[in-house]
Protein backbone atom coordinates (compact mmCIF):
# COMPACT_ATOMS: atom_id res chain seq x y z
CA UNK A 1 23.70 -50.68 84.25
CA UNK A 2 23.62 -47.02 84.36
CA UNK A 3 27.11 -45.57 86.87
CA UNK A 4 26.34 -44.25 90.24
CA UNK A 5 25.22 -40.92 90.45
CA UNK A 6 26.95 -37.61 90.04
CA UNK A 7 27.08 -37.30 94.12
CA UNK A 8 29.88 -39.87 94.14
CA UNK A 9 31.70 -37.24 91.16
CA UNK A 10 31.57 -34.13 93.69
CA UNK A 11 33.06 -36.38 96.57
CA UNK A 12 36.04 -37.59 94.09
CA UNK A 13 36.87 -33.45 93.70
CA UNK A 14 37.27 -33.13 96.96
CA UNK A 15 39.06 -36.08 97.98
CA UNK A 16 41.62 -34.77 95.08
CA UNK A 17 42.62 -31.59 97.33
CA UNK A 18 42.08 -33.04 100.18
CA UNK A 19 45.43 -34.42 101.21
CA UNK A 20 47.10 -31.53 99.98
CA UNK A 21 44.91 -29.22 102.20
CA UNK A 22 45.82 -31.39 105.11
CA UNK A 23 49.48 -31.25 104.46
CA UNK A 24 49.18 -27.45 104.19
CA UNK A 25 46.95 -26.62 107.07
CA UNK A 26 49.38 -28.93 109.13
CA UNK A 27 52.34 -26.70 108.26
CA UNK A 28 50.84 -23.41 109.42
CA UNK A 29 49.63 -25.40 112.50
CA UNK A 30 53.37 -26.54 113.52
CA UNK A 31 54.18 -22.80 113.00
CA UNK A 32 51.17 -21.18 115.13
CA UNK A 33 49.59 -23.98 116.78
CA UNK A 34 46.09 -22.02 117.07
CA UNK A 35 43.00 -23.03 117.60
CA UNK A 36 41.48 -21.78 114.60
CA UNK A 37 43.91 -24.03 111.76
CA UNK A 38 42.72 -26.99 113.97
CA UNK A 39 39.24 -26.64 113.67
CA UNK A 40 39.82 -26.21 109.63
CA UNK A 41 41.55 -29.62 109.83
CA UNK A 42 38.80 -30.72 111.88
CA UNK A 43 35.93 -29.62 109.07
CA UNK A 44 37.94 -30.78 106.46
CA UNK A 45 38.36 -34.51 107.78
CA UNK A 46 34.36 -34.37 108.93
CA UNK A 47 33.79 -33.07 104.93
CA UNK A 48 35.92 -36.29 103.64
CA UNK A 49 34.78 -39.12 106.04
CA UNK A 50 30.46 -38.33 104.95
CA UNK A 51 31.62 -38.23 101.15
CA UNK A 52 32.93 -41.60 101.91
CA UNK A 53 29.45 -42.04 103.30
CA UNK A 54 27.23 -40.98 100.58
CA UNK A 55 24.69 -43.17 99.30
CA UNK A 56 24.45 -43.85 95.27
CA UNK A 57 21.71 -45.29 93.30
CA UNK A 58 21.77 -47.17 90.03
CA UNK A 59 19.12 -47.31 87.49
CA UNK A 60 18.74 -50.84 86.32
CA UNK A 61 17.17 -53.02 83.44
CA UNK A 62 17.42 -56.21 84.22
CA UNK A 63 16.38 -59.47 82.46
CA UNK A 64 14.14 -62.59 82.77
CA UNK A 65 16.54 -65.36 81.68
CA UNK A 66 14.57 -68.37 81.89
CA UNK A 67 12.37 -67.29 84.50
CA UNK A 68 15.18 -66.02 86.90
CA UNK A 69 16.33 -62.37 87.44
CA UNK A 70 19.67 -61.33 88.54
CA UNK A 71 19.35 -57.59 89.52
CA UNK A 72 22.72 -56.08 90.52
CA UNK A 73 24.53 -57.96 88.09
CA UNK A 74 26.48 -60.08 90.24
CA UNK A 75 25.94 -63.30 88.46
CA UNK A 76 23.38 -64.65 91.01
CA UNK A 77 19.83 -65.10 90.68
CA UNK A 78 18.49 -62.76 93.05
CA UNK A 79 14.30 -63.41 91.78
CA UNK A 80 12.54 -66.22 89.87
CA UNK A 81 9.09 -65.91 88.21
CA UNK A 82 6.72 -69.05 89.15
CA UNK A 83 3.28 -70.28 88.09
CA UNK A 84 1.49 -72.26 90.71
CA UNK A 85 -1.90 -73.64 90.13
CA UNK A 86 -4.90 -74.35 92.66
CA UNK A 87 -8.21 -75.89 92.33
CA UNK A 88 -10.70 -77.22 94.48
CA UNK A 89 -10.98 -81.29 95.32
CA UNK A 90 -14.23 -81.87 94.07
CA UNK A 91 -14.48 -84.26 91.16
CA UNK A 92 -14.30 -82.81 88.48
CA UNK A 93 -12.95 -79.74 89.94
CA UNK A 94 -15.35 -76.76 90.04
CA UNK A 95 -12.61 -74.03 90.40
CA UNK A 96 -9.76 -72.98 89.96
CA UNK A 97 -7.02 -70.32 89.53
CA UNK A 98 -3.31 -69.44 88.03
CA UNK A 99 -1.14 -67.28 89.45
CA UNK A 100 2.17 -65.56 88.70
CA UNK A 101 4.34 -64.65 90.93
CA UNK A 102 7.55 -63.50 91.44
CA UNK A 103 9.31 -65.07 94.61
CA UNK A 104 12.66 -63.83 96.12
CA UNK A 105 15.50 -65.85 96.99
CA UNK A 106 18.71 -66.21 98.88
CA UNK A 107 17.66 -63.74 101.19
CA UNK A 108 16.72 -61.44 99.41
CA UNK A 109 12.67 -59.95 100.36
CA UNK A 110 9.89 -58.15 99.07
CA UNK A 111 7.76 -55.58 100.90
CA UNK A 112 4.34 -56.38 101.34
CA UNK A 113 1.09 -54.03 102.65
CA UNK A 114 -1.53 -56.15 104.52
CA UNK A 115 -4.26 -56.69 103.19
CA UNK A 116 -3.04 -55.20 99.64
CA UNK A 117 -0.60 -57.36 98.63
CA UNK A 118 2.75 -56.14 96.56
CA UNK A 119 1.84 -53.97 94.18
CA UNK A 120 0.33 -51.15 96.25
CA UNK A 121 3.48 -48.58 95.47
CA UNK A 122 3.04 -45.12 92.96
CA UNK A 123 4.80 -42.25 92.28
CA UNK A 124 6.52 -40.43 94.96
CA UNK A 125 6.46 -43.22 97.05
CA UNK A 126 9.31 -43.49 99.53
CA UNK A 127 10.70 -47.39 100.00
CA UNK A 128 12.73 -47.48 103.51
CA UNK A 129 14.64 -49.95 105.00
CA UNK A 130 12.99 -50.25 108.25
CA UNK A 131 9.38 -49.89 107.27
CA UNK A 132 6.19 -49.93 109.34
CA UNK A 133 2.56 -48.94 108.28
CA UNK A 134 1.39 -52.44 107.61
CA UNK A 135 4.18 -52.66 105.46
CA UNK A 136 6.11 -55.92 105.89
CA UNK A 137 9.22 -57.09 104.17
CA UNK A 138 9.06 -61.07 103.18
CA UNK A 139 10.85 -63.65 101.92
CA UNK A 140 7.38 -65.14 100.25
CA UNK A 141 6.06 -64.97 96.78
CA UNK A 142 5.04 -62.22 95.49
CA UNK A 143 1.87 -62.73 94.10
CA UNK A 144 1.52 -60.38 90.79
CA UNK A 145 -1.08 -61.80 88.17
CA UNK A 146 -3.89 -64.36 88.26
CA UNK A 147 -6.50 -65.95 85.87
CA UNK A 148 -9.68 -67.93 87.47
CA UNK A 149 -11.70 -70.58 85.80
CA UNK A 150 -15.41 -71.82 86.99
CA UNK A 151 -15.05 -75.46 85.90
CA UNK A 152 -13.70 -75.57 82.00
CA UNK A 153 -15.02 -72.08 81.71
CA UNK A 154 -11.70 -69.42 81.96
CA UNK A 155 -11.84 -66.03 82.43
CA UNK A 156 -11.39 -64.05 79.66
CA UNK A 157 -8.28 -62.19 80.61
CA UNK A 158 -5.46 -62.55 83.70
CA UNK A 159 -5.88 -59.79 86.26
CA UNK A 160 -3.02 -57.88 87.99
CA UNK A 161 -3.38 -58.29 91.92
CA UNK A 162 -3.54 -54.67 92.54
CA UNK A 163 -5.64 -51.86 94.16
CA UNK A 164 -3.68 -49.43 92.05
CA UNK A 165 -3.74 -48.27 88.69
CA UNK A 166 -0.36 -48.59 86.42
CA UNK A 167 2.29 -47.97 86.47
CA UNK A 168 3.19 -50.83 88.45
CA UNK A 169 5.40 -51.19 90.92
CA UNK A 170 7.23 -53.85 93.21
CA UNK A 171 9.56 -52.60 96.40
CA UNK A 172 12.03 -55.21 97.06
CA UNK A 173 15.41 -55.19 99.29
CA UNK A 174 18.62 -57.41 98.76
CA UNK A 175 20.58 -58.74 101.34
CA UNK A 176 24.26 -59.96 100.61
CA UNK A 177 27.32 -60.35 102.68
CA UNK A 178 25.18 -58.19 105.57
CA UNK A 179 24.71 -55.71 103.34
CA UNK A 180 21.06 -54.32 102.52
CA UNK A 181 20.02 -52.72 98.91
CA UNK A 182 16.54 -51.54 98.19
CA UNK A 183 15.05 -50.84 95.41
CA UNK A 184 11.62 -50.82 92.84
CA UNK A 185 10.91 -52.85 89.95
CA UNK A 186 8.42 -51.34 87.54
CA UNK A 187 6.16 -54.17 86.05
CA UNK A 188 4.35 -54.92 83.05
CA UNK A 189 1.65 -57.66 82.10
CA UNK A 190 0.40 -59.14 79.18
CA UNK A 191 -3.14 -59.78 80.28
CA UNK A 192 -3.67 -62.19 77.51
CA UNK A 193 -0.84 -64.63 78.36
CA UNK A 194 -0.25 -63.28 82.04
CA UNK A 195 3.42 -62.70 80.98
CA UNK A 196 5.31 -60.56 83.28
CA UNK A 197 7.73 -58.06 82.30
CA UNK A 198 10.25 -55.70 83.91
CA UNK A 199 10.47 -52.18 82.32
CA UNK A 200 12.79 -50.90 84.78
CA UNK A 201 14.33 -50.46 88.11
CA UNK A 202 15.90 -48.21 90.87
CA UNK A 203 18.53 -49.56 92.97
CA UNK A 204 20.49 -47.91 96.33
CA UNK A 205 22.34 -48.56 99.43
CA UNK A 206 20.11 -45.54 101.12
CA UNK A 207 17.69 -45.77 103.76
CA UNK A 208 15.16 -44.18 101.91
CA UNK A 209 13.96 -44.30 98.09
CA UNK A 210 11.32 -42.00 96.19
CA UNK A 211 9.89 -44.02 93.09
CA UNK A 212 10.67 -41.62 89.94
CA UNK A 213 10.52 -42.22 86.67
């Protein structure tokens, strides 16, 4: 886990003289009691309450331990990968098809673009929140990587379920103690095996997030 950003820093040098300032400005004002020291003491306390208020970000690299992901470190499994298989009920079967997905839990959600799927984000693209534009956050699957078969026959490689090209990227948001996080996952595949694999990740308490990389 990479520390917060250097925003946090510039609010810590300023809370330093901040008290100090206070104390000070306070003096004059029980001397002159004008209108101008309380507006100071009025910008100064407005300066301190939105570094209190400013968002950080984290750059991640989490893990898949035995198929589960736990992406802010807190020692809970935030994500798990699955493999779910369908065929048809003809006998024998003519079709078929494995997927891999990658399905949030305990609240947590994943944003999804109708009729897309997940992995519709690129560069520059801003994650928010409260989204819109056909673009849902949900506590299902995410569906990432599949392989088809026509009865024994298999295709010859898996195929990412995206309309973009790579890098790859899932938006997802986590939700803990009423809290909300967002953040992007950047995915790889092994389109041999269908074995996913996180590169790396962006995570914030912000409304908004550009991908960047």
């Amino acid at each position: 886990m990479v520390p917060r950003n250097s925003a946090s820093k510039k609010c810590q040098k300023k809370k330093i003289g901040f008290y100090s300032m206070i104390f000070a400005i306070f003096g004059k004002t029980l001397k002159q009691n004008t209108m101008k020291n309380s507006m100071l003491i009025l910008l100064f306390i407005v300066i301190f309450i939105s570094c209190k208020k400013n968002d950080t970000q984290s750059v991640i690299f989490p893990m898949i331990i035995n198929d589960s992901i736990d992406l802010n470190s807190d020692h809970k499994v935030d994500f798990v990968i699955r493999q779910t298989e369908i065929h048809t009920d003809d006998v024998p079967s003519s079709a078929g098809s494995i997927i891999n997905s990658i399905d949030p839990i305990n609240g947590n959600l994943v944003l999804y673009r109708d009729p897309v799927g997940y992995l519709f984000m690129g560069l520059n693209d801003t994650i928010k929140k409260q989204d819109n534009n056909n673009k849902v956050w949900f506590e299902y699957e995410a569906n990432v990587i599949h392989i088809n078969r026509i009865y024994d026959s298999w295709d010859p490689y898996w195929t990412v379920m995206s309309e973009t090209f790579p890098p790859y990227f899932l938006a997802f948001k986590l939700i803990s103690n009423g809290q909300e996080e967002i953040g992007w996952l950047q995915l790889e595949f092994d389109l041999e095996t269908g074995a996913v694999s996180i590169i790396k990740g962006v995570i914030t308490n912000s409304d908004n997030l550009i991908i960047q990389i």
